[in-house]
C-alpha atoms as a PDB file:
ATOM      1  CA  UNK A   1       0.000   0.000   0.000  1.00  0.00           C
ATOM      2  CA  UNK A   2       1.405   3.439  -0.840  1.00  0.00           C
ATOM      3  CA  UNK A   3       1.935   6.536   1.453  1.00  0.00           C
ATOM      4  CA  UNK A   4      -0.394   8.941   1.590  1.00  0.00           C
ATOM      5  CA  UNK A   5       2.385  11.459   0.950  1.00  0.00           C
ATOM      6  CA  UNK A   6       3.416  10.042  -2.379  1.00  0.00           C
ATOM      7  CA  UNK A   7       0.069   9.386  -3.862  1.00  0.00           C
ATOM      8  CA  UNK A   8      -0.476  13.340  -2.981  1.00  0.00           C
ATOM      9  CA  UNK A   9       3.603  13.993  -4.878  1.00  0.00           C
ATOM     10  CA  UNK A  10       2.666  11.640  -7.793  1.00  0.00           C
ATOM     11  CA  UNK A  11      -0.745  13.566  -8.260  1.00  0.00           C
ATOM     12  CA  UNK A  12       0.880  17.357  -7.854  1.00  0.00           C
ATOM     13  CA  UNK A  13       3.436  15.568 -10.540  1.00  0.00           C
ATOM     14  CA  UNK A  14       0.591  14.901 -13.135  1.00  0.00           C
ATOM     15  CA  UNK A  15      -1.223  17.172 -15.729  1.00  0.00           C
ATOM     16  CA  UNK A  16      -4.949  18.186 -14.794  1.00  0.00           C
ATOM     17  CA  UNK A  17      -7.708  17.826 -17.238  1.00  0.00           C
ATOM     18  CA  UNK A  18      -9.845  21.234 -18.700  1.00  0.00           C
ATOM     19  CA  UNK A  19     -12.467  21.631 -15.662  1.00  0.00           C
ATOM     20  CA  UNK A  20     -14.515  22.186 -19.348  1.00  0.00           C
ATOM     21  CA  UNK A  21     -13.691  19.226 -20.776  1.00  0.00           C
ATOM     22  CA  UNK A  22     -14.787  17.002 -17.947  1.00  0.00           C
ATOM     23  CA  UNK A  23     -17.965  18.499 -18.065  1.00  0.00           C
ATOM     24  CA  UNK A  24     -18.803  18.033 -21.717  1.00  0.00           C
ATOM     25  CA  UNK A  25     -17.321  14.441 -21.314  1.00  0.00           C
ATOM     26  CA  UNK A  26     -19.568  14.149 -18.032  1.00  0.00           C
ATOM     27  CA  UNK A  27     -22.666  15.001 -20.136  1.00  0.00           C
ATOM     28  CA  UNK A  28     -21.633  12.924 -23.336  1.00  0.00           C
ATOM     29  CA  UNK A  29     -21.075   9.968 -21.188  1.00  0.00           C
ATOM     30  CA  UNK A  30     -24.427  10.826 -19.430  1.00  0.00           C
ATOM     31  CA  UNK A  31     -26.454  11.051 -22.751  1.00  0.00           C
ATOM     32  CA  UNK A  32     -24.622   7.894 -24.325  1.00  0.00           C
ATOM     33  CA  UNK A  33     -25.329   5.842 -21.313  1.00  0.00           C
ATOM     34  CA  UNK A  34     -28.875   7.095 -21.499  1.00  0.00           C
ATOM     35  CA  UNK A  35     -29.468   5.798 -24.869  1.00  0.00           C
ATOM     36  CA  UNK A  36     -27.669   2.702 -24.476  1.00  0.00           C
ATOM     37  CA  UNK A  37     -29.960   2.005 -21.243  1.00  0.00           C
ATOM     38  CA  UNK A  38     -33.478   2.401 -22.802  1.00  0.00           C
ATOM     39  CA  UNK A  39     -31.768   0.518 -25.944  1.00  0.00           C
ATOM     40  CA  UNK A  40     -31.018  -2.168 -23.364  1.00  0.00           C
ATOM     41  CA  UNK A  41     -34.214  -2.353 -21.647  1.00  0.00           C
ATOM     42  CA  UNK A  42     -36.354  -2.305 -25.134  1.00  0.00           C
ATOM     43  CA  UNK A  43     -34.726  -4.810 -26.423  1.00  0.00           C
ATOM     44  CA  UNK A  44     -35.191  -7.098 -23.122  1.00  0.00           C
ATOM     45  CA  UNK A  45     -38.554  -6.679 -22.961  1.00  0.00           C
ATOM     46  CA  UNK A  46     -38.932  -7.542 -26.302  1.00  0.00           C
ATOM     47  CA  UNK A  47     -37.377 -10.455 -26.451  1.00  0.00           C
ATOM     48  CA  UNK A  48     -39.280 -11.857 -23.544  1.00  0.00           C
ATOM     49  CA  UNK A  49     -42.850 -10.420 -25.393  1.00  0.00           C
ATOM     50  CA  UNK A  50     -44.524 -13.956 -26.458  1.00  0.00           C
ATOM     51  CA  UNK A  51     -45.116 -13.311 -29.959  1.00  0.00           C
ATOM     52  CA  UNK A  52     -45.565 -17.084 -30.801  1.00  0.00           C
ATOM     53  CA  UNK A  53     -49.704 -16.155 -30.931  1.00  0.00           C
ATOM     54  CA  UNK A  54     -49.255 -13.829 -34.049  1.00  0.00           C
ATOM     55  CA  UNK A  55     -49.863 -14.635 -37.207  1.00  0.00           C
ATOM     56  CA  UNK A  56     -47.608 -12.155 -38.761  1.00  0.00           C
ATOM     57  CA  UNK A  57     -44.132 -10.741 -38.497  1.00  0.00           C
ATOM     58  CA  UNK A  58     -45.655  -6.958 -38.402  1.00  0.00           C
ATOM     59  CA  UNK A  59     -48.109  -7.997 -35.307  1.00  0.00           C
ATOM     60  CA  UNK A  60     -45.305  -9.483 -33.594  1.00  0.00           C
ATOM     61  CA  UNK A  61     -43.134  -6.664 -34.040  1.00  0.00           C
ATOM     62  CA  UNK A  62     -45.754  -4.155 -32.828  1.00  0.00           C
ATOM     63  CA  UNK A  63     -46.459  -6.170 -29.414  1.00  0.00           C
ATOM     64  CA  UNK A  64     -42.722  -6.565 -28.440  1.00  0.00           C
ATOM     65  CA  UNK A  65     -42.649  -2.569 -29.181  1.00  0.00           C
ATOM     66  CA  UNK A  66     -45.749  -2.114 -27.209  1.00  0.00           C
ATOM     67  CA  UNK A  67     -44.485  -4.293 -24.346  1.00  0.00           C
ATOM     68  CA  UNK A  68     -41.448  -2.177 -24.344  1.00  0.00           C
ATOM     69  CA  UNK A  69     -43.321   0.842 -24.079  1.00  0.00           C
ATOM     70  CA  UNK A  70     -45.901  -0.469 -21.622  1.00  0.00           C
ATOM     71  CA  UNK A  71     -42.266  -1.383 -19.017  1.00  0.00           C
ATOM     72  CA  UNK A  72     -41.110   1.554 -19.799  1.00  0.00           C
ATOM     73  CA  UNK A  73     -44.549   3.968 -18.310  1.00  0.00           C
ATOM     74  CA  UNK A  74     -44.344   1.091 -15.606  1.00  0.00           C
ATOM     75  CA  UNK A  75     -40.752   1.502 -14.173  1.00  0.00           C
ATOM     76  CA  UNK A  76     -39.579   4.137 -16.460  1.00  0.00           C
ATOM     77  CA  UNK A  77     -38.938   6.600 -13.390  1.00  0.00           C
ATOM     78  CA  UNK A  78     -37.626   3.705 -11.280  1.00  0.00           C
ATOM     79  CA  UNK A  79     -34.656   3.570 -13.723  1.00  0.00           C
ATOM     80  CA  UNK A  80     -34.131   6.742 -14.883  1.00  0.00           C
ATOM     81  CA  UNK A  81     -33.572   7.624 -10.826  1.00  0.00           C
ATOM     82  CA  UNK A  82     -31.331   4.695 -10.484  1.00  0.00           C
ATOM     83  CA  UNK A  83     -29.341   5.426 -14.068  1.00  0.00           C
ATOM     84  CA  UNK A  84     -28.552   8.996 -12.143  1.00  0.00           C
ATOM     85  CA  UNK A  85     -27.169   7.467  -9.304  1.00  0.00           C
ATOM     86  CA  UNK A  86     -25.217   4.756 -11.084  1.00  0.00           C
ATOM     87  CA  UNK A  87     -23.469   7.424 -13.152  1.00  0.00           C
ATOM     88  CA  UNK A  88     -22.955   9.764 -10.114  1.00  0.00           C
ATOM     89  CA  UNK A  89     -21.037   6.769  -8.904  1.00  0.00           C
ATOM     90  CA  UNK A  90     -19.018   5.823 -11.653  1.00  0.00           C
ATOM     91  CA  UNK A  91     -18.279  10.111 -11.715  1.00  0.00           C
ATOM     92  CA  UNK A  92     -17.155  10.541  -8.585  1.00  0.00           C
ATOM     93  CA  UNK A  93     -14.708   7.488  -8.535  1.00  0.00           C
ATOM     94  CA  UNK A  94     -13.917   8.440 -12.304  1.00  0.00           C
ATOM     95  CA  UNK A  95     -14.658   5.409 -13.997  1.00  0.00           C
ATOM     96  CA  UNK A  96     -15.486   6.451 -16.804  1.00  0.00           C
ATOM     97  CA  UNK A  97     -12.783   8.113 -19.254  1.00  0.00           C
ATOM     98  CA  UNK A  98     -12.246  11.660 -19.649  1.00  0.00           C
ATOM     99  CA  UNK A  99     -13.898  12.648 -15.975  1.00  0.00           C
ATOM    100  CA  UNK A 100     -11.007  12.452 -13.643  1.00  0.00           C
ATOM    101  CA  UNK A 101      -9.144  15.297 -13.100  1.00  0.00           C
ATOM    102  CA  UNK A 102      -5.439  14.193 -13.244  1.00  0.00           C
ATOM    103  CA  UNK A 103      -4.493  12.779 -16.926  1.00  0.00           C
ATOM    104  CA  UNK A 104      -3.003   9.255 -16.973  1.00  0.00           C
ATOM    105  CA  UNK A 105       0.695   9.753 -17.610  1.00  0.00           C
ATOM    106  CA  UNK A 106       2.046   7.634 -20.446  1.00  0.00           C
ATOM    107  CA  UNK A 107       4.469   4.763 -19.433  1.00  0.00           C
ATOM    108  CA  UNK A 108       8.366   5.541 -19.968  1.00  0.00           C
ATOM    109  CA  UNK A 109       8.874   1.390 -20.556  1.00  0.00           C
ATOM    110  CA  UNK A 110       7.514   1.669 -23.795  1.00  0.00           C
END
């Protein structure tokens, strides 16, 4: 385990990030993460929609949208309030690239 002291040294020692830039990467990663969750949860409740009782491809398609839509007025706040505190999380222990506010220095082995 390191020193407190050096892990202060090595971060006065490394270039900080555009207070800017982490916010627009803050709110890219927020609105990509968005998407990608309602993509995610569409596409689950789809595929468990029973479409076996439909005669055609069109009224198939339909009901797993409509089952989609029908979660998403059910739980759709439910997720949206834990989606904010999932990314607050990954934020504040800078998970996700482009947030933190010390670069990553390159490595001198290379």
């Amino acid at each position: 385990m390191q020193n407190p002291a050096e892990i202060d040294s090595d971060a006065a020692d490394r270039p900080t990030r555009n207070i800017f830039l982490r916010i627009l990467f803050c709110g890219l990663w927020f609105v990509g993460l968005f998407f990608i969750t309602y993509m995610a949860i569409g596409l689950i409740s789809a595929a468990f929609t029973d479409t076996s009782k439909y005669q055609s491809h069109a009224e198939a398609s339909s009901a797993a949208s409509q089952s989609g839509g029908a979660f998403a007025d059910r739980y759709g706040l439910l997720v949206f309030f834990t989606y904010i505190v999932v990314f607050i999380v990954l934020c504040f222990f800078r998970l996700l690239p482009g947030v933190s506010k010390y670069r990553k220095l390159k490595s001198q082995d290379a």
